[in-house]
Protein backbone atom coordinates (compact mmCIF):
# COMPACT_ATOMS: atom_id res chain seq x y z
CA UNK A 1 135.73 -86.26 186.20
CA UNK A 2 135.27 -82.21 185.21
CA UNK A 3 137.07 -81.18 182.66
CA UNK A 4 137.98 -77.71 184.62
CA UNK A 5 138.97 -76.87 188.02
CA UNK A 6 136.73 -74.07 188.11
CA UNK A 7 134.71 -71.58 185.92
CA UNK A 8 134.16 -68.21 186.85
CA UNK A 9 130.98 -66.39 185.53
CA UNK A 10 130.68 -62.39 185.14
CA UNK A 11 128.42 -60.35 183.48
CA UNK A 12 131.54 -58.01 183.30
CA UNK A 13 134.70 -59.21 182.44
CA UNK A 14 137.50 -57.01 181.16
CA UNK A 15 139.20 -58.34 178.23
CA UNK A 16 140.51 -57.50 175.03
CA UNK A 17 140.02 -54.13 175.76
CA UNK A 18 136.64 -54.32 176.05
CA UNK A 19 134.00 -55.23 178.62
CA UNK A 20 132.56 -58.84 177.83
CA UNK A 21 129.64 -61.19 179.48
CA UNK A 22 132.02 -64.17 180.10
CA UNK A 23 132.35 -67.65 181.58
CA UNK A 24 136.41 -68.20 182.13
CA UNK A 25 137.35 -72.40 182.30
CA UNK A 26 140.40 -72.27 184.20
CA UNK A 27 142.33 -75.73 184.60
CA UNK A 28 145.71 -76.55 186.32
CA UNK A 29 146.29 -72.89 186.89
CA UNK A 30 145.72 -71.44 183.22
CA UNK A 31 142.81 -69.94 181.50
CA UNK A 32 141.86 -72.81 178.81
CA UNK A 33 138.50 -71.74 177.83
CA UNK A 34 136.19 -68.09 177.08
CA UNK A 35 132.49 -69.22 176.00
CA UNK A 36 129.54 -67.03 176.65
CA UNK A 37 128.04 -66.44 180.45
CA UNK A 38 125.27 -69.34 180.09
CA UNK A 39 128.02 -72.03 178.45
CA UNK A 40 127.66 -75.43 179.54
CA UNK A 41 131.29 -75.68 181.09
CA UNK A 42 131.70 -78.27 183.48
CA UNK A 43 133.96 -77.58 186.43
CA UNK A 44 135.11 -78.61 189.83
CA UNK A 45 134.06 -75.32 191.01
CA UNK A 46 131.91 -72.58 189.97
CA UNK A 47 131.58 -69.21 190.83
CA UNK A 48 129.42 -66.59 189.47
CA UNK A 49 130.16 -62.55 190.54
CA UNK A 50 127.85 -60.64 191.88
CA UNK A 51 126.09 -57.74 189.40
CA UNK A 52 127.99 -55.17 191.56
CA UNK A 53 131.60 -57.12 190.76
CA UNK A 54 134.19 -56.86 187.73
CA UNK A 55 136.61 -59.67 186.84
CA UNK A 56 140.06 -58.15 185.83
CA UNK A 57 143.28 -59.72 184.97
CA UNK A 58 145.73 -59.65 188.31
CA UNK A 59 147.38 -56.39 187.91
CA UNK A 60 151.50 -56.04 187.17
CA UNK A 61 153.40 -53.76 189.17
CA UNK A 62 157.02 -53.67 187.65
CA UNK A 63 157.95 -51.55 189.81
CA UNK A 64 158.27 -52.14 193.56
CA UNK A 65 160.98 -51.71 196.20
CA UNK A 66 160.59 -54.52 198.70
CA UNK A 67 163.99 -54.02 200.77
CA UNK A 68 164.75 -56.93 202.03
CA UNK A 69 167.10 -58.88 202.83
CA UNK A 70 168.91 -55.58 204.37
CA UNK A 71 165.95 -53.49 205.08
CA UNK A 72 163.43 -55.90 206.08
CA UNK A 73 162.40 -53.46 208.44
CA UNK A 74 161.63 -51.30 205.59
CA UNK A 75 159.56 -53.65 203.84
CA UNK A 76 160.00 -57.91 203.00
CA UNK A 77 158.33 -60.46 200.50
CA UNK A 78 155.73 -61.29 203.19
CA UNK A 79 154.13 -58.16 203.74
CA UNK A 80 154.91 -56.70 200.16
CA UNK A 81 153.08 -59.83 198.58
CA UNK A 82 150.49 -59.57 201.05
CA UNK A 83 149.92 -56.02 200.44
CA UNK A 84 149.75 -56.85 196.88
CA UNK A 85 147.41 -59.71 196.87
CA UNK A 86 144.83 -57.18 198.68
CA UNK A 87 145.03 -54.80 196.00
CA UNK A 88 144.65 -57.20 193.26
CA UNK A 89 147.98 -57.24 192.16
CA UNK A 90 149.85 -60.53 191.32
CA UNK A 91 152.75 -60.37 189.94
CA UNK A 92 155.39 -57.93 191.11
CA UNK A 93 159.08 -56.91 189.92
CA UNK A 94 161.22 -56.06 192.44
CA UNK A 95 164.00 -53.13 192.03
CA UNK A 96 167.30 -53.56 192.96
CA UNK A 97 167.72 -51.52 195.59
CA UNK A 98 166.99 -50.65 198.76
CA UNK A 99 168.05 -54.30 200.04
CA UNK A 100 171.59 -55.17 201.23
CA UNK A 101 173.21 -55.91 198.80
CA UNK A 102 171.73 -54.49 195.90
CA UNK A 103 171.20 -57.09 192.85
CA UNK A 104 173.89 -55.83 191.22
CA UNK A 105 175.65 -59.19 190.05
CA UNK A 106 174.77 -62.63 190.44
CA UNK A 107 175.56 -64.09 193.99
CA UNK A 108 173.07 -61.10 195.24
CA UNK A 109 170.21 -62.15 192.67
CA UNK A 110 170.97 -65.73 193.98
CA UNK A 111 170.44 -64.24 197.91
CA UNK A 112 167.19 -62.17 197.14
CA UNK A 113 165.70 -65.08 194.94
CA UNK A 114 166.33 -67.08 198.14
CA UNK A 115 164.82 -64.56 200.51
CA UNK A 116 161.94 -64.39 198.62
CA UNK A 117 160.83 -68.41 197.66
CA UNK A 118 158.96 -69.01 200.72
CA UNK A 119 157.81 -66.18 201.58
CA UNK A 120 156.06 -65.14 198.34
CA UNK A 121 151.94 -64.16 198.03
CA UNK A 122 151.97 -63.65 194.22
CA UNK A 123 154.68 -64.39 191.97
CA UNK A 124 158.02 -62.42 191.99
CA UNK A 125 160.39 -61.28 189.21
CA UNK A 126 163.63 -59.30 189.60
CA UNK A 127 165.43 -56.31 188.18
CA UNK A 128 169.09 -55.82 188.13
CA UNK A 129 170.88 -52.92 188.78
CA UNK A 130 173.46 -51.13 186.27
CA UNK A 131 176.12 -48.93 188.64
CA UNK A 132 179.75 -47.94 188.35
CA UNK A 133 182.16 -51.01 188.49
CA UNK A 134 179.46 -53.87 187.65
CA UNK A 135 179.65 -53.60 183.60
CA UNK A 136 180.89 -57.47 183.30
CA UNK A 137 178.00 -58.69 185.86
CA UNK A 138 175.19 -57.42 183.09
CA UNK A 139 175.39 -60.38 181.05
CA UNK A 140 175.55 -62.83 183.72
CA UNK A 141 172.29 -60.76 185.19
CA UNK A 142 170.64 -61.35 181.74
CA UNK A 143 171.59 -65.40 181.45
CA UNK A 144 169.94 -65.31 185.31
CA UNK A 145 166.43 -63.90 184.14
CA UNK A 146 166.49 -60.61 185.50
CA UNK A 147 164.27 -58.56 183.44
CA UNK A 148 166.67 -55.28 182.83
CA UNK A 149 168.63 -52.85 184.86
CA UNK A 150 167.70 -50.16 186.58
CA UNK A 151 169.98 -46.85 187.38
CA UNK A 152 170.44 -43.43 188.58
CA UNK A 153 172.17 -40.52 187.09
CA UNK A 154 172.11 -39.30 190.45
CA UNK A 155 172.57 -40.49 194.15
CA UNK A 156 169.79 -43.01 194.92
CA UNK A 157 168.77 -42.27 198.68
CA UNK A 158 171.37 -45.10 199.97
CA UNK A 159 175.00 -45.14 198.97
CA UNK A 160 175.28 -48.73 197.71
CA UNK A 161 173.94 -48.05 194.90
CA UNK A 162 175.64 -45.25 193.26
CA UNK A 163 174.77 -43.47 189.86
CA UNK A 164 176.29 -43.43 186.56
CA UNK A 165 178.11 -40.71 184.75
CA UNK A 166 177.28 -39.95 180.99
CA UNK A 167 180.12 -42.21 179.96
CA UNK A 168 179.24 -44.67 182.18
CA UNK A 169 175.43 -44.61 180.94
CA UNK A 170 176.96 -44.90 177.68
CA UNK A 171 179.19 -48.36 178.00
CA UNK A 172 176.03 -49.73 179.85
CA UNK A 173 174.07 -48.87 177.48
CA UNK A 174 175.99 -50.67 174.66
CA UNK A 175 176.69 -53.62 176.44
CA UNK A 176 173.19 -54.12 177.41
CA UNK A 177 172.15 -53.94 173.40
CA UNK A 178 174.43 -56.05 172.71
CA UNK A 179 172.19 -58.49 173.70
CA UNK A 180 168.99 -56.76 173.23
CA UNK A 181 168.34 -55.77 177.09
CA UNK A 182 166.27 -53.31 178.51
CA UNK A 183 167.65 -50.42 180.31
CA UNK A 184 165.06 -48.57 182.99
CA UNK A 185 165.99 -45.10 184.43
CA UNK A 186 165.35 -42.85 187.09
CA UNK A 187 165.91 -39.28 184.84
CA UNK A 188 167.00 -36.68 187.04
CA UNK A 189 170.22 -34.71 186.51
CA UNK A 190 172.61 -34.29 189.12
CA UNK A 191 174.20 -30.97 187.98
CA UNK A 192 170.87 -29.42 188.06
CA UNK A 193 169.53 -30.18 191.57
CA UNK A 194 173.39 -29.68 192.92
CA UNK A 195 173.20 -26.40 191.93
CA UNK A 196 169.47 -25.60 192.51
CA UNK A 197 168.46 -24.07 196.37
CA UNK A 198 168.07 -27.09 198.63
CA UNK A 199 165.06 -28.00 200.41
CA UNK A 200 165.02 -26.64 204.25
CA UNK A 201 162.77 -27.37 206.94
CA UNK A 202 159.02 -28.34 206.25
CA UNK A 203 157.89 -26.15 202.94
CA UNK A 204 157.03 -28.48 200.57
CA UNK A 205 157.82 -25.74 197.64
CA UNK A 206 161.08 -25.37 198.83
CA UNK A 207 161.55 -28.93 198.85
CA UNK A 208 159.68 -28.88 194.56
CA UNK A 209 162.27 -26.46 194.09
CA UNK A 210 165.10 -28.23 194.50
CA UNK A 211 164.03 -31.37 192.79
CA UNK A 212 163.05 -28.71 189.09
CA UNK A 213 161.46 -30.22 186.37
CA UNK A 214 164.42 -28.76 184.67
CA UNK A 215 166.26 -31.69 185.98
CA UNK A 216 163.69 -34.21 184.81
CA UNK A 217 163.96 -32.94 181.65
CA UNK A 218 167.35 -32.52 181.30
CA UNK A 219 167.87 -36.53 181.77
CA UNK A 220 165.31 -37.58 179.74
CA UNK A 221 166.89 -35.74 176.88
CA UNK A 222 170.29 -37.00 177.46
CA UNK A 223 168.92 -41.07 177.74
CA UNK A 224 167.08 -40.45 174.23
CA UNK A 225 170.13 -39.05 172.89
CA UNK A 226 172.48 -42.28 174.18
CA UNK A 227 169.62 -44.46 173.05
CA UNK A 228 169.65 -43.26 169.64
CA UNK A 229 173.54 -43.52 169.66
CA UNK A 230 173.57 -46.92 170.69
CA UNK A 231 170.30 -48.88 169.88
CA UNK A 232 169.80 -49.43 173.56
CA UNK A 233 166.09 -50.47 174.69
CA UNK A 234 165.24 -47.87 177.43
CA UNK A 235 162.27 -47.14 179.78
CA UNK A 236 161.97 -43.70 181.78
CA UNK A 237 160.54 -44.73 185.48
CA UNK A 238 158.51 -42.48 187.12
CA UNK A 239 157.36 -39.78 184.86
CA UNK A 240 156.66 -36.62 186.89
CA UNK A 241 157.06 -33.58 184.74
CA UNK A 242 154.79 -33.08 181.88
CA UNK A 243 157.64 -31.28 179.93
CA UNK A 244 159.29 -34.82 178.55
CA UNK A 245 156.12 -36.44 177.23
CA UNK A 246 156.96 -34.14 173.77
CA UNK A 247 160.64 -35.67 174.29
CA UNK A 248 159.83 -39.20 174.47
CA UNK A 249 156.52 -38.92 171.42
CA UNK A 250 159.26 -37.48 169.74
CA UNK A 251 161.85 -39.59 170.11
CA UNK A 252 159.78 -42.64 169.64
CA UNK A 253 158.42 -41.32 166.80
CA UNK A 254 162.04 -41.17 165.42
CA UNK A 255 162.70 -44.80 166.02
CA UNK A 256 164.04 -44.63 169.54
CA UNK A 257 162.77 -47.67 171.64
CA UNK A 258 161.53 -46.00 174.91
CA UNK A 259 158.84 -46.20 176.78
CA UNK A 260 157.57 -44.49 179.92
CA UNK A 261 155.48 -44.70 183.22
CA UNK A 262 154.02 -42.32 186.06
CA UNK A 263 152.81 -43.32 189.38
CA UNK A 264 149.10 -43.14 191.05
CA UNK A 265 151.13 -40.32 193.50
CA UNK A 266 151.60 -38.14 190.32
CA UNK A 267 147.78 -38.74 189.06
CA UNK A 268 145.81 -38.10 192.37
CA UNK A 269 147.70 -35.76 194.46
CA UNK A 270 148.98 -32.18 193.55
CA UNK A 271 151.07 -29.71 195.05
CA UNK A 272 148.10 -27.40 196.00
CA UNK A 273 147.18 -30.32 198.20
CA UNK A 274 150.14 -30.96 199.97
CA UNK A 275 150.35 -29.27 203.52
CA UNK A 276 153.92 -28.35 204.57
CA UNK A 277 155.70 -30.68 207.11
CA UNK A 278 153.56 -33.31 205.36
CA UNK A 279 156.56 -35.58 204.33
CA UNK A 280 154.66 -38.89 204.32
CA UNK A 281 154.63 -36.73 200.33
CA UNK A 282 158.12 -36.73 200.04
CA UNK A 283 159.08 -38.57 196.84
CA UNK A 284 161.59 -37.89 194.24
CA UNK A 285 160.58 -37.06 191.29
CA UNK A 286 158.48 -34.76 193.43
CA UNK A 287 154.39 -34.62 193.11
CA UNK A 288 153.83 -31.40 191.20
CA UNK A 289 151.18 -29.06 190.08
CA UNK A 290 147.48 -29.27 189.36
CA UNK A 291 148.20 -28.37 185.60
CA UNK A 292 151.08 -30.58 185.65
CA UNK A 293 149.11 -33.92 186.75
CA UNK A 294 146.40 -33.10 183.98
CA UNK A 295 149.62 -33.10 181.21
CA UNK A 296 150.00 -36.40 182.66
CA UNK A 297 146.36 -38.02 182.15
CA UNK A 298 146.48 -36.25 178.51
CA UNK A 299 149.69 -38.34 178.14
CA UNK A 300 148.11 -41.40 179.10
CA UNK A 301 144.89 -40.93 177.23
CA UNK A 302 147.48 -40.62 173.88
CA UNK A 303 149.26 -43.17 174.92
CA UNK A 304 153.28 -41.49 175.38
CA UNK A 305 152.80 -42.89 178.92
CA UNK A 306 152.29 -46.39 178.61
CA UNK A 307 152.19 -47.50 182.24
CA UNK A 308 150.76 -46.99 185.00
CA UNK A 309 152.89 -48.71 188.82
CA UNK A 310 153.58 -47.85 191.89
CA UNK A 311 157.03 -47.14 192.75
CA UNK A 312 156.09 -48.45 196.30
CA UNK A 313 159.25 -47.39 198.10
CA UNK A 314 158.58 -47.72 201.81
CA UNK A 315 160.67 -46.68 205.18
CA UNK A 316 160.14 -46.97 208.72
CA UNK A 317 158.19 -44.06 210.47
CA UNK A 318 160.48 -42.81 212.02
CA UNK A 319 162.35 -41.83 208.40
CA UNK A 320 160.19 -39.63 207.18
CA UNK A 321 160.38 -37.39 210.33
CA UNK A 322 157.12 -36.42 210.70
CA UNK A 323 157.91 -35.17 214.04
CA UNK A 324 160.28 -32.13 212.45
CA UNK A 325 158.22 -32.11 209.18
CA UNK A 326 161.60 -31.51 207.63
CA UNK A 327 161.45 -32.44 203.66
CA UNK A 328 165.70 -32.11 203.31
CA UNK A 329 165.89 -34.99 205.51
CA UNK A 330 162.58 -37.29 205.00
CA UNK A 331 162.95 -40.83 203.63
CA UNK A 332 161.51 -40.13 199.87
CA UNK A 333 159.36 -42.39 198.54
CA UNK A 334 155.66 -43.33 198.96
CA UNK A 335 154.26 -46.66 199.92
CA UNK A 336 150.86 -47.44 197.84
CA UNK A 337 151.46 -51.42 197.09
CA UNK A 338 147.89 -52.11 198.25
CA UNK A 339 146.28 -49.41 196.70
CA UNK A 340 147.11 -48.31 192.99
CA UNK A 341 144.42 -49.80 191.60
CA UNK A 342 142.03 -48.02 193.52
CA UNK A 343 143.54 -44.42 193.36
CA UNK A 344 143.77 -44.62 189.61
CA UNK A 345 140.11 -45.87 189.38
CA UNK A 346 139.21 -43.31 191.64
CA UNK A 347 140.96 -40.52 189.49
CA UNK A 348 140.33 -41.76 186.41
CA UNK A 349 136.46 -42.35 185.99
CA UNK A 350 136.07 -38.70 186.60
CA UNK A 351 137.92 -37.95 183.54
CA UNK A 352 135.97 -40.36 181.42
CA UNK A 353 138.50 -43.49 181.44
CA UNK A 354 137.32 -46.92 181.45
CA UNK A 355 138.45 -49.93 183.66
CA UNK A 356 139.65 -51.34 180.03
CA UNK A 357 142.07 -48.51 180.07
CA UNK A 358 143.30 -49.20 183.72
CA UNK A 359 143.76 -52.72 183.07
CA UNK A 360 145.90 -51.40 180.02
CA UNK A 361 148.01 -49.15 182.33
CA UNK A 362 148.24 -51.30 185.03
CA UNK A 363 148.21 -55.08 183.91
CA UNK A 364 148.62 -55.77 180.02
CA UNK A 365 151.37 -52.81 179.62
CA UNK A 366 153.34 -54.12 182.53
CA UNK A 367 153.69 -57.31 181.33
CA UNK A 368 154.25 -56.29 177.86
CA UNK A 369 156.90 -54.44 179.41
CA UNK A 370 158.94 -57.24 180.83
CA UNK A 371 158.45 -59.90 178.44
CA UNK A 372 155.41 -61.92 180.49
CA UNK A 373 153.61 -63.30 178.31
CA UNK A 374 151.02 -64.80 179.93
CA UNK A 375 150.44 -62.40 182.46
CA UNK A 376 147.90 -59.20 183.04
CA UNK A 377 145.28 -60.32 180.83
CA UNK A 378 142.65 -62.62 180.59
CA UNK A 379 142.78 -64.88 177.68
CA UNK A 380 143.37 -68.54 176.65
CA UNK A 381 147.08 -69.39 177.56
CA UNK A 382 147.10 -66.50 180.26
CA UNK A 383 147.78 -67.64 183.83
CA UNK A 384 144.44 -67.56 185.88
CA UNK A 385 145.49 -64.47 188.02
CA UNK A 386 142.13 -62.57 188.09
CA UNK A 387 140.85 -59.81 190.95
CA UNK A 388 137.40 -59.70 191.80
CA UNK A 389 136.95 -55.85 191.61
CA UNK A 390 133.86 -53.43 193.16
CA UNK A 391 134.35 -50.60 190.64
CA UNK A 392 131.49 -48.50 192.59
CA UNK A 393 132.47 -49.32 195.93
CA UNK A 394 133.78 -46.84 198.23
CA UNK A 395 136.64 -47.04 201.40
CA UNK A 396 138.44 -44.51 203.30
CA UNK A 397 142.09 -45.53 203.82
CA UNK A 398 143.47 -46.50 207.76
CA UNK A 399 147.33 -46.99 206.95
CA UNK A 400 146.66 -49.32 209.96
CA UNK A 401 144.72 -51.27 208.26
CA UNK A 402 146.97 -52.14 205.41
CA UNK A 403 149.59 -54.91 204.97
CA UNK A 404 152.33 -52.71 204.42
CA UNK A 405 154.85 -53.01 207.17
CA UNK A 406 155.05 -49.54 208.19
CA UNK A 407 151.87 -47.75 208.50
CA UNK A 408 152.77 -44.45 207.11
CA UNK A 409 151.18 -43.11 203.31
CA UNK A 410 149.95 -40.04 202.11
CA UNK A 411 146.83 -42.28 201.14
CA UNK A 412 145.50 -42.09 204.61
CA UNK A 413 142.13 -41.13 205.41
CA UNK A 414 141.21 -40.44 201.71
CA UNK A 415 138.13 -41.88 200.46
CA UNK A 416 138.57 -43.93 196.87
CA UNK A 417 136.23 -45.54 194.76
CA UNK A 418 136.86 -49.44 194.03
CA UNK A 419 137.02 -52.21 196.32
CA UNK A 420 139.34 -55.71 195.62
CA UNK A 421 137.27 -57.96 196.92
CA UNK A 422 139.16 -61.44 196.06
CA UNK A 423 142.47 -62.09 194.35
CA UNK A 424 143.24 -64.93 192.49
CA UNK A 425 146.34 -66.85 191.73
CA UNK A 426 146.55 -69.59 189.26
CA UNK A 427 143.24 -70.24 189.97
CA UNK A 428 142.83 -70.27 193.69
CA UNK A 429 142.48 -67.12 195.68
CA UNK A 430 144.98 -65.54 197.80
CA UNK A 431 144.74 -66.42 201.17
CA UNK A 432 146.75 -64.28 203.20
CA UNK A 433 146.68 -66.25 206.43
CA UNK A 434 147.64 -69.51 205.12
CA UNK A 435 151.22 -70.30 203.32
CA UNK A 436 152.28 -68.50 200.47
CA UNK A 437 151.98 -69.39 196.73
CA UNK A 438 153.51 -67.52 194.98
CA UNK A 439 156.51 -68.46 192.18
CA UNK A 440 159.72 -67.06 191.54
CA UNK A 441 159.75 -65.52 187.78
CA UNK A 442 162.37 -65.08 185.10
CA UNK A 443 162.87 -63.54 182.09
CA UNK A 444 161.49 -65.18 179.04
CA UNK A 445 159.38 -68.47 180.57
CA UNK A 446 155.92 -69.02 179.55
């Protein structure tokens, strides 16, 4: 009998931060052997990639909104892990909100871990959510696997899910390092976008203007200074303004543990390109200027951004009102599941970045993130998620086309550079018209 249930041969293999000429043994779903292209490795199965092809690592997207159960007609597992799987992602975290209820304590982890077993394309983890009332349920959360908590400090888009106060954000804070958890934020200040102008009718710079960077700032600075006054492990989602990448160098530098992430929204689109009434654009944090998105790149080149996800947060059409074009009212949030890895790719290589420094962003860093070991890169050990990738390839986006439920992104009709051609999970491709494979993940397993 073969040793191996398949080998995989590339002349290009990302790995170790490097490009390699590999031949990957994979057997029983792991990686178990990297020997040079022409080994003698026998296997079940072989396949060799084409000249034109790149094996990566299954990307890691820790940060997805998948809706359901609640909002299924939002988004669900099926077409969330479907959209995925085509974009070579294979593994995916899923935030605690916008489903009914919110996993905010443990029944409701128990419900959405049981919405989501059969239905699941790649594997699925979980966050928790930290709000007002639910300070007891954060332990429980932790002994349940969820891999942190997520809140607001201010309102979230849907009312079950309600921000924290500075005090609040304090107590949660020191309960969740009391045992070492990891706290993940969405930074904007409430004072300063209540008082800023609000957003009216279908000018986008209206609608900039009442989300300021001032606001983004603002939090960021007060989460570093409750971090340093309680030890708390913290993450800052979402990284749109520029202006806190000095904050969080700085306060890592001091000893804080933060880290950060932006979104492919924030590194491909700019507000010189957004047309008003366009709200398919709408998303808070908002997209901001040209300068602005190259502060960004500089802050992932130098590493104070150390990931790279989508913040797929979907809605129904009819939510983002694109009859009215009217940005006060618009469902905020931007569905790119499916295509991440392409729009970074595709804004990247023109400023000089390799695919070893997207797979950082978007697979290794992610899992490094949330404690998955053997996830988002390709080594011995490492589950065999891999994604056949055509780095040179180009496709112009038909929302129609995509798996997403809803076909509604600001993606449409743009042209990107980088085709998934086959995903693969432990060790068998992703076939999105048969049953779905994928597991149910929890904080800590191997």
């Amino acid at each position: 009998m073969s040793s191996l249930d398949l080998v995989v041969r590339s002349r290009r293999v990302v790995r170790a931060a490097a490009e390699q000429e590999c031949a990957i043994g994979i057997h029983a779903g792991k990686i178990v052997a990297i020997a040079p292209y022409d080994a003698d490795l026998d296997a079940t199965t072989e396949l060799r990639l084409a000249d034109d092809e790149v094996l990566l690592p299954g990307l890691v997207d820790s940060h997805v909104h998948v809706n359901e159960p609640g909002r299924t007609d939002w988004e669900g597992f099926t077409s969330a892990t479907r959209a995925a799987a085509r974009g070579g992602v294979t593994t995916i975290v899923d935030m605690p909100l916008n489903s009914i209820p919110p996993t905010c304590d443990v029944p409701a982890l128990a419900l959405k871990r049981k919405t989501a077993d059969t239905q699941a394309y790649v594997d699925v983890g979980f966050w928790g959510g930290a709000i007002p009332g639910n300070l007891a349920d954060l332990r429980p959360l932790h002994d349940a696997g969820v891999f942190g908590y997520k809140c607001f400090l201010l309102h979230s888009g849907v009312d079950e899910f309600p921000p924290l106060d500075t005090q609040q954000l304090e107590a949660v804070m020191r309960e969740i390092s009391s045992f070492d958890g990891l706290l993940i934020v969405h930074a904007e200040d409430a004072h300063r976008i209540d008082t800023a102008a609000p957003p009216n009718g279908a000018s986008y710079r209206d609608f900039l203007g009442s989300r300021p960077r001032a606001a983004e700032n603002d939090a960021v600075a007060d989460v570093i200074r409750l971090a340093e006054k309680t030890g708390c492990r913290v993450h800052i989602l979402h990284v749109s303004s520029a202006d806190v990448l000095p904050l969080i160098a700085g306060a890592r530098a001091n000893g804080v543990r933060i880290s950060a992430e932006t979104c492919p929204h924030y590194l491909s689109f700019t507000v010189e390109d957004i047309p008003d009434g366009a709200t398919q654009y709408k998303c808070c944090p908002p997209i901001r200027e040209a300068a602005n998105r190259e502060l960004l790149w500089a802050g992932l080149r130098d590493g104070t951004i150390n990931l790279v996800v989508s913040d797929h947060s979907p809605s129904t059409i009819d939510l983002k009102h694109l009859d009215t074009g009217d940005f006060g009212v618009a469902w905020g949030g931007i569905a790119s599941l499916q295509l991440g890895l392409s729009a970074v790719w595709t804004e990247a290589r023109q400023r000089g970045f390799t695919l070893a420094d997207v797979v950082r962003w978007m697979a290794e860093a992610p899992a490094e993130q949330t404690g998955l070991r053997t996830k988002g890169r390709i080594e011995r050990g490492a589950d065999a998620d891999l994604a056949v990738f055509a780095p040179d390839e180009t496709f112009t986006v038909d929302a129609k086309q995509l798996q997403h439920k809803n076909a509604i992104t600001p993606y449409d009709g743009r042209t990107l550079t980088g085709v998934v051609r086959s995903t693969w999970l432990h060790g068998v491709p992703v076939d999105i018209a048969a049953g779905p494979r994928g597991r149910l993940l929890t904080r800590g397993e191997r």
